[in-house]
C-alpha atoms as a PDB file:
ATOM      1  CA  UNK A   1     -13.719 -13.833  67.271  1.00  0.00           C
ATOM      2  CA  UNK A   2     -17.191 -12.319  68.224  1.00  0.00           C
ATOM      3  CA  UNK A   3     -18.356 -13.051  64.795  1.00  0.00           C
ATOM      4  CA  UNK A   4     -16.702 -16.291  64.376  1.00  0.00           C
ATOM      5  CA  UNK A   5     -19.117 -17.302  67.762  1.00  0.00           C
ATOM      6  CA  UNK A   6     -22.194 -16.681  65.600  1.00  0.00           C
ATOM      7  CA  UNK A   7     -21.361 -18.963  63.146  1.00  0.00           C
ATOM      8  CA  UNK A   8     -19.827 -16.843  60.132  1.00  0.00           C
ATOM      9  CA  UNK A   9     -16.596 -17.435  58.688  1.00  0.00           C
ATOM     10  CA  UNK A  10     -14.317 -14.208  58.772  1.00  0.00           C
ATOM     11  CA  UNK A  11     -10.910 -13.728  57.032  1.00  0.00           C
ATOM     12  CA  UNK A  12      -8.966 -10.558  58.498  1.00  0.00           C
ATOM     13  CA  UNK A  13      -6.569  -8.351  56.567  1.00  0.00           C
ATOM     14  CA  UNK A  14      -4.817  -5.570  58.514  1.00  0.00           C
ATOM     15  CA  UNK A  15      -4.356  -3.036  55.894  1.00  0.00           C
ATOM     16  CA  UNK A  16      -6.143  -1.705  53.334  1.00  0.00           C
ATOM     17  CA  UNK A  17      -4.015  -3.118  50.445  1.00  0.00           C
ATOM     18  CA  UNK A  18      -4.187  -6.373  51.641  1.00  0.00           C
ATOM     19  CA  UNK A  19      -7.952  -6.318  52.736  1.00  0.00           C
ATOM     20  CA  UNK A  20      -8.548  -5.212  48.323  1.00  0.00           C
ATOM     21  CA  UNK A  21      -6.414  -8.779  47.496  1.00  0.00           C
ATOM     22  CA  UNK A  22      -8.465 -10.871  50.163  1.00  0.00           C
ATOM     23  CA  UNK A  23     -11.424  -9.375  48.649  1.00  0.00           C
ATOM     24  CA  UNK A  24     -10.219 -10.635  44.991  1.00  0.00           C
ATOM     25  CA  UNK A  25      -9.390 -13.978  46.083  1.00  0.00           C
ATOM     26  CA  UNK A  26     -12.328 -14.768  48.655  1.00  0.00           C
ATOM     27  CA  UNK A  27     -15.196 -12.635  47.022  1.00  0.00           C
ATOM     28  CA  UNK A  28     -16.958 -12.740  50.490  1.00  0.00           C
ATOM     29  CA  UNK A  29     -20.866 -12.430  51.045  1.00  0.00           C
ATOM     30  CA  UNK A  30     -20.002  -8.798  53.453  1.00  0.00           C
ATOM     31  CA  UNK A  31     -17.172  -6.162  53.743  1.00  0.00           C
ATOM     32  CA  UNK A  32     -16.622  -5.200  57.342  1.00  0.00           C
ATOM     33  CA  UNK A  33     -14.007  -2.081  56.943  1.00  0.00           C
ATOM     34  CA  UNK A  34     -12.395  -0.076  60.132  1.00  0.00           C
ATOM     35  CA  UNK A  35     -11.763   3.827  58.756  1.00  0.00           C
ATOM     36  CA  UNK A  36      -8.498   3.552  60.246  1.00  0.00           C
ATOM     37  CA  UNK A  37      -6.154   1.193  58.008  1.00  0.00           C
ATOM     38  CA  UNK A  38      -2.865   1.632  57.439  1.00  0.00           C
ATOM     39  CA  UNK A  39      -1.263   2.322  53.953  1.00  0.00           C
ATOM     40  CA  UNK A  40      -5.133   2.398  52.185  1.00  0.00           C
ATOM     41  CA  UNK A  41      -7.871   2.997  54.757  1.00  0.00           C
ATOM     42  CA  UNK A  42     -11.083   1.918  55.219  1.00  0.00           C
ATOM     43  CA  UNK A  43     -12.852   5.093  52.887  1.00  0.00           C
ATOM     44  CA  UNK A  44      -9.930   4.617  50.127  1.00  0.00           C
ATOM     45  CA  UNK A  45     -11.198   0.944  50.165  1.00  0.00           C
ATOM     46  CA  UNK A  46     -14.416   1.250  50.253  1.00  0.00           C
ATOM     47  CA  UNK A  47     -14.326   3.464  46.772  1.00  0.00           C
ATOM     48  CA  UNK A  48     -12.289   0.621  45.498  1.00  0.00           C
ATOM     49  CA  UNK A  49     -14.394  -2.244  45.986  1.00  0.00           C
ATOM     50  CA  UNK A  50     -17.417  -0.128  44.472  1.00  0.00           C
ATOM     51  CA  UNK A  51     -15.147  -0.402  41.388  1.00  0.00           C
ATOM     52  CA  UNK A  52     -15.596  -3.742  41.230  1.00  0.00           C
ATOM     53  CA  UNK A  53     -18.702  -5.116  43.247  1.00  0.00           C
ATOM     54  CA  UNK A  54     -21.587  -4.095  44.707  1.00  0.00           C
ATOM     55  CA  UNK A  55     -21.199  -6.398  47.784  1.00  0.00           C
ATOM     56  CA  UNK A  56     -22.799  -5.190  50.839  1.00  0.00           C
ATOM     57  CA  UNK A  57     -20.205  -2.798  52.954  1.00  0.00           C
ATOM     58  CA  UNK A  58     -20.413  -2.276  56.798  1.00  0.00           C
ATOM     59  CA  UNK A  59     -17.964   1.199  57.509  1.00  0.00           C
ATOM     60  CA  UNK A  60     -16.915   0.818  61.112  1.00  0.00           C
ATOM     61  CA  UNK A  61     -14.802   3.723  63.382  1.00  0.00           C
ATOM     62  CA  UNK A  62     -14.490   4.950  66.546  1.00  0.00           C
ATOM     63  CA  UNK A  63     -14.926   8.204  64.956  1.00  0.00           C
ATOM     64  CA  UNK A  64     -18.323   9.164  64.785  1.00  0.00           C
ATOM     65  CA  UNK A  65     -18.098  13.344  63.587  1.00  0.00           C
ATOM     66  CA  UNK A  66     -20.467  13.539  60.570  1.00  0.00           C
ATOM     67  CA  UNK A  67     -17.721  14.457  58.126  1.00  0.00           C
ATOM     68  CA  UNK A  68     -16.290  10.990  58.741  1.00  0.00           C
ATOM     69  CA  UNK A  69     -19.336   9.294  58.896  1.00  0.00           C
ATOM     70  CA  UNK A  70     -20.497  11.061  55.366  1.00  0.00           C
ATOM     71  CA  UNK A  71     -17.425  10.241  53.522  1.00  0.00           C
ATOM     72  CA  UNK A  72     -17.755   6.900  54.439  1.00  0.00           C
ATOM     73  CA  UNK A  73     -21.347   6.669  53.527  1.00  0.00           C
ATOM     74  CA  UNK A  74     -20.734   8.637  50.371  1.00  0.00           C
ATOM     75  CA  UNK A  75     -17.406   5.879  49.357  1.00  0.00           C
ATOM     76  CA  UNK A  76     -20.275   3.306  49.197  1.00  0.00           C
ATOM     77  CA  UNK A  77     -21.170   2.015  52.368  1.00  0.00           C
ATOM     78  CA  UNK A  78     -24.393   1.005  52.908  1.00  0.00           C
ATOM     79  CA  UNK A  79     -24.274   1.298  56.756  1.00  0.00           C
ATOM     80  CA  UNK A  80     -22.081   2.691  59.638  1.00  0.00           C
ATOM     81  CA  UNK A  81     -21.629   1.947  62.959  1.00  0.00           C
ATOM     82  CA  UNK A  82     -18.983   3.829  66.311  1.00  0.00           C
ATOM     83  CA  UNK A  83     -16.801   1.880  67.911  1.00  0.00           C
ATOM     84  CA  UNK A  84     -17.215   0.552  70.877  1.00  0.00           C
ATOM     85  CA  UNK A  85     -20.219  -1.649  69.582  1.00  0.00           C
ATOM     86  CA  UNK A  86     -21.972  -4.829  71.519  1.00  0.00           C
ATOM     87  CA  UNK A  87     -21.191  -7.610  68.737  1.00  0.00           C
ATOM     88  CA  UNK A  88     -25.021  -8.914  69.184  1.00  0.00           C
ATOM     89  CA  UNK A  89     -25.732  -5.497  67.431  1.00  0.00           C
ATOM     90  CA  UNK A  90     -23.257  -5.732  65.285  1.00  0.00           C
ATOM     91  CA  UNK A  91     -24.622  -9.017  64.122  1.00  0.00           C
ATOM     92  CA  UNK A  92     -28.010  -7.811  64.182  1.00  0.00           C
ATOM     93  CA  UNK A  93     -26.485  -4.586  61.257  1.00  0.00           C
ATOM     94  CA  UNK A  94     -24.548  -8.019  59.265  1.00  0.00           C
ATOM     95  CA  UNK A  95     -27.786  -9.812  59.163  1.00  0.00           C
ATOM     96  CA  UNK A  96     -30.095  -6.455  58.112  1.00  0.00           C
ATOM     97  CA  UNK A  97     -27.390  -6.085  54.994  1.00  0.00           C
ATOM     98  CA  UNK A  98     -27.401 -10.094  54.348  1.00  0.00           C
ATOM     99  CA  UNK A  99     -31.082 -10.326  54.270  1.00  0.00           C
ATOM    100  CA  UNK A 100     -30.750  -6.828  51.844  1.00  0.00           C
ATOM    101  CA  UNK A 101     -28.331  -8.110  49.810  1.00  0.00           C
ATOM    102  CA  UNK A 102     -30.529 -11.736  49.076  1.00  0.00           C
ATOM    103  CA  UNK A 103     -33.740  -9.704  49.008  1.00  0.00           C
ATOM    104  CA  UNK A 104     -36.110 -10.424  46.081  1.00  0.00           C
ATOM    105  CA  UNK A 105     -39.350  -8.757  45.837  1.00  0.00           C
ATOM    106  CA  UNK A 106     -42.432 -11.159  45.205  1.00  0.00           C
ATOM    107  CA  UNK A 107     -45.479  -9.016  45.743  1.00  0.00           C
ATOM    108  CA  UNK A 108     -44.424  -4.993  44.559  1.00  0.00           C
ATOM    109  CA  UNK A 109     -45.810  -5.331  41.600  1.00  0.00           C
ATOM    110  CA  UNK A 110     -48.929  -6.116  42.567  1.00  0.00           C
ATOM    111  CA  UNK A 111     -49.080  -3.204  45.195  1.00  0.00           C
ATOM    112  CA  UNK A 112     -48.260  -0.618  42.359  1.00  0.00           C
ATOM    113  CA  UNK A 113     -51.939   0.549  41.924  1.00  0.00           C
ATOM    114  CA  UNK A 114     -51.444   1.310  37.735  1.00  0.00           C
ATOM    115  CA  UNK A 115     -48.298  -1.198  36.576  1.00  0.00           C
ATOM    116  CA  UNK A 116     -47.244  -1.367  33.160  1.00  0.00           C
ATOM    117  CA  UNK A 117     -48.825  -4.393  31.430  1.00  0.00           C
ATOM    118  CA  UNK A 118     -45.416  -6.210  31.142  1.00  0.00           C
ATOM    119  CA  UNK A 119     -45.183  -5.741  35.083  1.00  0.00           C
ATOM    120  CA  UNK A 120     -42.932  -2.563  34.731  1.00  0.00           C
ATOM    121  CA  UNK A 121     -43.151   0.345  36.636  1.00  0.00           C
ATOM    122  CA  UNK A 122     -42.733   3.517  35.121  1.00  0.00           C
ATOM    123  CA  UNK A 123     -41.557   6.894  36.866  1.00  0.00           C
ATOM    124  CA  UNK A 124     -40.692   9.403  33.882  1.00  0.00           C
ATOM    125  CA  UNK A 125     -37.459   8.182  32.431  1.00  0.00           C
ATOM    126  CA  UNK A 126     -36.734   5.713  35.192  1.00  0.00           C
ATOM    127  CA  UNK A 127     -38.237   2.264  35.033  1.00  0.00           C
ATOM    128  CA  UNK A 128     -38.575  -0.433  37.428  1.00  0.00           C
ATOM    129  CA  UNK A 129     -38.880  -4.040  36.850  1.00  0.00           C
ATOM    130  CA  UNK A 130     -39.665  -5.394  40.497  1.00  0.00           C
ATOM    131  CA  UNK A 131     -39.883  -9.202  39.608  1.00  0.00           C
ATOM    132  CA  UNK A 132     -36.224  -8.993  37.806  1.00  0.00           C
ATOM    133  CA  UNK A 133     -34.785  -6.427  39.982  1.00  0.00           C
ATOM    134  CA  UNK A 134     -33.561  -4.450  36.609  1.00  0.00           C
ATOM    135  CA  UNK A 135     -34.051  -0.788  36.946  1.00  0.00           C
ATOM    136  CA  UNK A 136     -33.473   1.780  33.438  1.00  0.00           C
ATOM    137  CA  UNK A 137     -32.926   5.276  33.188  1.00  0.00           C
ATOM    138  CA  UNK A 138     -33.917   6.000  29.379  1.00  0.00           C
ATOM    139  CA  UNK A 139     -33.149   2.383  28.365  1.00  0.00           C
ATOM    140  CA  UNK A 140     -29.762   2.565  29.769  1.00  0.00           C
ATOM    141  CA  UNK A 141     -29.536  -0.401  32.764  1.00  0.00           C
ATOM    142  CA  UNK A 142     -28.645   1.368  36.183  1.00  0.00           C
ATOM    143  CA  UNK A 143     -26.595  -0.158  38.858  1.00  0.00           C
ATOM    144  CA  UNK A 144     -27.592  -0.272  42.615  1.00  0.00           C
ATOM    145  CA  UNK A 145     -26.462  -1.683  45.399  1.00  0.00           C
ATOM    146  CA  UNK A 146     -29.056  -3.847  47.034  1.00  0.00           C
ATOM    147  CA  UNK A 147     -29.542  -0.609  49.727  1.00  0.00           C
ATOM    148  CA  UNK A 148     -30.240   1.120  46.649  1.00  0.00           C
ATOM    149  CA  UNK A 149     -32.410  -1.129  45.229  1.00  0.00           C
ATOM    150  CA  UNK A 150     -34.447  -1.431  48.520  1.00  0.00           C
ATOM    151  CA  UNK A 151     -35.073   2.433  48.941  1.00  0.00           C
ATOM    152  CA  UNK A 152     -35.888   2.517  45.208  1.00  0.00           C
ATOM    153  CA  UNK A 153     -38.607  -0.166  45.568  1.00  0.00           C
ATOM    154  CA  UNK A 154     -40.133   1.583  48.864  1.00  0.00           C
ATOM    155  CA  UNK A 155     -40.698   4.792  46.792  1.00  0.00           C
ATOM    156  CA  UNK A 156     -41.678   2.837  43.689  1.00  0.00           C
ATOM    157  CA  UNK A 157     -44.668   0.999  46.379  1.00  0.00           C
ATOM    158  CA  UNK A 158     -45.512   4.360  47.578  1.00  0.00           C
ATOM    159  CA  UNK A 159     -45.664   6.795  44.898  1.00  0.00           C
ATOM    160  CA  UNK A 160     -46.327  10.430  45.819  1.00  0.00           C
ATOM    161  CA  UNK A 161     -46.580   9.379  49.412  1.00  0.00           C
ATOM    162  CA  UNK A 162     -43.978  11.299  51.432  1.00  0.00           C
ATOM    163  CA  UNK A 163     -41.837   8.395  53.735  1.00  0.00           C
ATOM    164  CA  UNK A 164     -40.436   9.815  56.520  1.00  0.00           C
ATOM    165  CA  UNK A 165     -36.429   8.766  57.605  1.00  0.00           C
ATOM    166  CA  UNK A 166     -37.696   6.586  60.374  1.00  0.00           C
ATOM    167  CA  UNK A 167     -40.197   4.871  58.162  1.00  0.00           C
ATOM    168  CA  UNK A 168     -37.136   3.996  55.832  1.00  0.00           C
ATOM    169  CA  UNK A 169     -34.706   2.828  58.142  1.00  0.00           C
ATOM    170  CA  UNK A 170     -37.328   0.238  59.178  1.00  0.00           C
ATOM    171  CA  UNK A 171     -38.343  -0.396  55.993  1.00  0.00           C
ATOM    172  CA  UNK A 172     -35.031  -0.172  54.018  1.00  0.00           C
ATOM    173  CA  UNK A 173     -32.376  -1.367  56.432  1.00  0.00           C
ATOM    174  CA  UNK A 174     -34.415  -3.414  59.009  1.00  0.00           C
ATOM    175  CA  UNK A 175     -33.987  -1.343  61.625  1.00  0.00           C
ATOM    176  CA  UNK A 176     -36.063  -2.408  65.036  1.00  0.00           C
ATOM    177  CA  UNK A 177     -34.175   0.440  66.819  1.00  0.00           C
ATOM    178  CA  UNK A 178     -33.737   4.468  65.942  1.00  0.00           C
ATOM    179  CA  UNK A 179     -30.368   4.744  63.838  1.00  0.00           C
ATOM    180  CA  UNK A 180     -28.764   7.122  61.915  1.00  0.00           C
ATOM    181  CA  UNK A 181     -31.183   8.980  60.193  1.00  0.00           C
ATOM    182  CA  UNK A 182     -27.431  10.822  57.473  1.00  0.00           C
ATOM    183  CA  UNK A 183     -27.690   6.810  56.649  1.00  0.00           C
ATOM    184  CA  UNK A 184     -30.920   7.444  54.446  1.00  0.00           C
ATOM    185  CA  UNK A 185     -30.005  11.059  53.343  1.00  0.00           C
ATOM    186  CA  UNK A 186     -26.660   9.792  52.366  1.00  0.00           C
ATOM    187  CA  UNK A 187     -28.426   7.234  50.428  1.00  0.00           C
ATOM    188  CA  UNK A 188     -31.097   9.153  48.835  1.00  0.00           C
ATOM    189  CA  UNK A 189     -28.242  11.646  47.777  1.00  0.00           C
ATOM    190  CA  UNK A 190     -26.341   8.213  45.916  1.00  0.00           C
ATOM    191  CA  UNK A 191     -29.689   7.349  44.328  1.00  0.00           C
ATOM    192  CA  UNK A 192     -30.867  10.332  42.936  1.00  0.00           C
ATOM    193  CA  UNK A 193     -27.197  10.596  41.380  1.00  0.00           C
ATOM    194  CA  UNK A 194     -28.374   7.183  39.260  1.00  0.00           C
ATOM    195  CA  UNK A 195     -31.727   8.313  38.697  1.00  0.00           C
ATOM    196  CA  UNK A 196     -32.348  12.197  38.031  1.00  0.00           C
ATOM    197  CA  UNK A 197     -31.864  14.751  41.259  1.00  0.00           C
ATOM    198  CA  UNK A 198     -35.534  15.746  40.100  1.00  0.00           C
ATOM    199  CA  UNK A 199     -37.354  12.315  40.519  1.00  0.00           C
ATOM    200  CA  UNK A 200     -36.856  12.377  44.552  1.00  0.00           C
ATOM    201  CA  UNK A 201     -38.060  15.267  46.447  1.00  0.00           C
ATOM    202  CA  UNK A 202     -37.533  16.760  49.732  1.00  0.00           C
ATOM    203  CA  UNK A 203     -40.332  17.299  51.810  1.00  0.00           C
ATOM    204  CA  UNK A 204     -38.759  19.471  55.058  1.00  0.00           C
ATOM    205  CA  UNK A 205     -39.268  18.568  57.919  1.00  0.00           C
ATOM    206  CA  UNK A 206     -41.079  14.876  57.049  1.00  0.00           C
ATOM    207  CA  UNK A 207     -39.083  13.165  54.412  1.00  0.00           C
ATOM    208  CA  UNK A 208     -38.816  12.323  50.848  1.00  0.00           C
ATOM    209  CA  UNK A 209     -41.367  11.569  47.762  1.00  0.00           C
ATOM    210  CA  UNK A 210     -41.037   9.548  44.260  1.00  0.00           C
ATOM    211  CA  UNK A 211     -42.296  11.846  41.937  1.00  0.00           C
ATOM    212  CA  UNK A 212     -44.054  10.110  39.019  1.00  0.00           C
END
């Protein structure tokens, strides 16, 4: 109902089996999952829908431990948020993944100080085309989510440079506030499982690098 006020259109499924057949049939633009379904829940489904889609995925529970919140994260989510939340912050999270999910890059290349000629940049095996949003691990095409993609592009701009998590979340997943800083290390984790352990380092204590 809360969302339904802001203008989006929501269809409801009140179990995880049903919520993977609404998904099928409606193909929506945003997956808002509770942990706690009945006969699949919300982590079982999230892992599902990664099968298929990389649709942007909003994990929601009033459990907030770190083991739930890192399986959730490490199903696919892209972002996670503890019950009891104010719905105009859980709008502000929908619109941060809807602007992530439709984001397309205009001006990285041009901030990449030495670009390949074709536009391309090039981090050991891993290459990065920011115009086409097509990203290669020794020719072979690599498939991120759009959170992915985002933190990829943001060490791609910044080369060497160590980002720290708070830089990220602002960066990455339009945060105005302080959030969850496991959302980014969770992430990293995902995207150095696409594109070599060794290309991303940890920097204790600050952050993470792109090593080129």
């Amino acid at each position: 109902m809360a969302l339904e006020r802001y203008g989006y259109t929501v269809s409801v499924a009140g179990d995880g089996f049903t919520g993977l057949d609404l998904f099928r049939e409606k193909q929506p633009d945003l997956l808002l999952l509770d942990v706690m379904l009945p006969e699949l829940d919300g982590i079982g489904l999230c892992r599902r829908i990664r099968e298929l889609s990389l649709v942007p995925i909003l994990m929601m529970s009033a459990r907030g431990d770190s083991v739930t919140v890192v399986s959730g994260l490490e199903a696919g989510a892209d972002d996670y948020v503890t019950k009891p939340v104010d719905s105009a912050v859980l709008v502000a999270r929908i619109r941060s993944l809807l602007r992530r999910a439709s984001f397309r890059p205009q001006a990285v290349a041009a901030e990449q100080p030495q670009p390949e000629p074709d536009g391309v940049l090039a981090f050991g095996d891993v290459d990065i085309n920011p115009r086409s949003l097509e990203v290669r691990r020794a020719g072979q095409p690599v498939a991120l989510t759009p959170t992915e993609l985002r933190l990829l592009l943001a060490f791609a701009t910044n080369p060497g440079v160590v980002l720290e998590r708070r830089t990220l979340l602002r960066t990455v997943w339009d945060y105005a506030w302080e959030g969850d800083r496991r959302v980014v290390d969770m992430h990293v984790q995902r995207l150095r499982a696409k594109i070599g352990a060794e290309r991303i380092e940890t920097v204790r204590g600050f952050g993470y690098k792109l090593r080129s």
